[in-house]
Protein backbone atom coordinates (compact mmCIF):
# COMPACT_ATOMS: atom_id res chain seq x y z
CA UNK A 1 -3.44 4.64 -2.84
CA UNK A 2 -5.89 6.09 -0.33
CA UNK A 3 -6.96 8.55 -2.02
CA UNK A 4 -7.45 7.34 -4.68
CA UNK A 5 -10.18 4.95 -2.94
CA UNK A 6 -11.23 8.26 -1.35
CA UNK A 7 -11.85 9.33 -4.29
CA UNK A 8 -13.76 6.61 -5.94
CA UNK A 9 -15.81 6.54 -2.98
CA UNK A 10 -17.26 10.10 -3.41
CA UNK A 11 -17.87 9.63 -7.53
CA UNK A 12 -19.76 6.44 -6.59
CA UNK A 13 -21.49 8.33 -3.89
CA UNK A 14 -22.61 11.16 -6.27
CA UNK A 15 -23.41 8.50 -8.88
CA UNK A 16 -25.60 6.70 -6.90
CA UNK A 17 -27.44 10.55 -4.82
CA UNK A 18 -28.02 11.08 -9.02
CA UNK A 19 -30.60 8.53 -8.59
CA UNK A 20 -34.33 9.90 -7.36
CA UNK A 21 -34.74 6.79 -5.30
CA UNK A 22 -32.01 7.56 -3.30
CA UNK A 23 -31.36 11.29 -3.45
CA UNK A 24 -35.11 11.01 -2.21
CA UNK A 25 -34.43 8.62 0.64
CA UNK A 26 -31.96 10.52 2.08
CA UNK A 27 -32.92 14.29 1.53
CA UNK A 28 -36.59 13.48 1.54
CA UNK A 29 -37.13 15.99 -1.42
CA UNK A 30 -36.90 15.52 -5.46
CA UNK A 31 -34.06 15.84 -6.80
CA UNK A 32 -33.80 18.73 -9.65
CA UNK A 33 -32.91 18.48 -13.29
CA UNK A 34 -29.82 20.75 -12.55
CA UNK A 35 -29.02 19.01 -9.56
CA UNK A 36 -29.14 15.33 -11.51
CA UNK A 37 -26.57 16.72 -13.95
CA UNK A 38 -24.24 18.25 -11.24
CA UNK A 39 -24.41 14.43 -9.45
CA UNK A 40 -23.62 12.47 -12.54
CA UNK A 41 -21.19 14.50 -14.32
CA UNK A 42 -19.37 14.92 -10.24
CA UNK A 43 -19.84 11.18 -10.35
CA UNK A 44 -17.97 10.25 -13.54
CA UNK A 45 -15.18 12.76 -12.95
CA UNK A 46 -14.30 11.37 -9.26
CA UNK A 47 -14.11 7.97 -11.36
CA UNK A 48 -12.20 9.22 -14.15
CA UNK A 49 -9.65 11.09 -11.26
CA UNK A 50 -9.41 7.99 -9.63
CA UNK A 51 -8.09 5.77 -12.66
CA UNK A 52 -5.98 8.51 -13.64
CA UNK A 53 -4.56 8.63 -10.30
CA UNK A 54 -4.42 4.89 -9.74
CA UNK A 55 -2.13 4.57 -13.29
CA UNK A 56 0.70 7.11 -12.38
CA UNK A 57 1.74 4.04 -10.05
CA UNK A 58 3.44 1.07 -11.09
CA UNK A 59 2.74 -1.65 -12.98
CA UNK A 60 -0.03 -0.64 -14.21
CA UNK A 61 -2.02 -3.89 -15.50
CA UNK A 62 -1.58 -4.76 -11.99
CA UNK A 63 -2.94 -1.45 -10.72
CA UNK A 64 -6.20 -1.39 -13.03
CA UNK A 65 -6.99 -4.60 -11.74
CA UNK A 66 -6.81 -3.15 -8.16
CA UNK A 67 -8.69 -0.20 -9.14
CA UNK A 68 -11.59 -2.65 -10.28
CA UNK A 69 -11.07 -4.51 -7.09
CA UNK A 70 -11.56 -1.85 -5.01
CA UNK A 71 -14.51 -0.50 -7.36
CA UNK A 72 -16.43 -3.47 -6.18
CA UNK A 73 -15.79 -2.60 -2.89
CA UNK A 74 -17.10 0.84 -2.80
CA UNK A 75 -20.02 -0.16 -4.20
CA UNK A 76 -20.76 -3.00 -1.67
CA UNK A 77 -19.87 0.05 0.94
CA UNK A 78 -22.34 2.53 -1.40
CA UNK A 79 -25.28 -0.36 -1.40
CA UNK A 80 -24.44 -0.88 2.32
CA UNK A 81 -24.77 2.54 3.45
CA UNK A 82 -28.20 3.18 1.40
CA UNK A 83 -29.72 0.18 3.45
CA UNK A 84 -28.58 1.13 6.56
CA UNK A 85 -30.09 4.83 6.01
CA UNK A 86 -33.34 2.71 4.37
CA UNK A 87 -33.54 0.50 7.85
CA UNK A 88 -33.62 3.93 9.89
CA UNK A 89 -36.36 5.62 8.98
């Protein structure tokens, strides 16, 4: 169960570094075509890991339901850290 919210973590992470406004903020650089494509397709198969990992346990109706749960979560944690780093500078 924890890693699978390890996991969604780090896709929501890359998701989110995919963006210019934030890869900016926190590498203070643009971010490339090539590296854009690395971040979102990273992104999407850290999610897609996580689901699949999240339905080998059972039941799963109850366990998707979790995994959305806990998607909410990480991206509270996601917008929390980009504010923090945003209040820093």
């Amino acid at each position: 169960m924890l890693m699978m919210y390890v996991v969604q973590l780090i896709g929501l992470i890359s998701l989110s570094l995919a963006m210019h406004k934030h890869f900016k903020s926190f590498f203070k650089r643009v971010l490339s075509v090539r590296e854009d494509r690395m971040l979102t397709v990273t992104g999407w198969l850290f999610l897609a890991l996580s689901i699949v990992l999240l339905t080998e346990l059972s039941p799963r109706p109850l366990m998707i339901v979790y995994w959305t749960l806990l998607l909410g979560l990480n991206i509270v944690i996601v917008a929390g850290l980009h504010s923090v780093r945003n209040v820093k500078r």
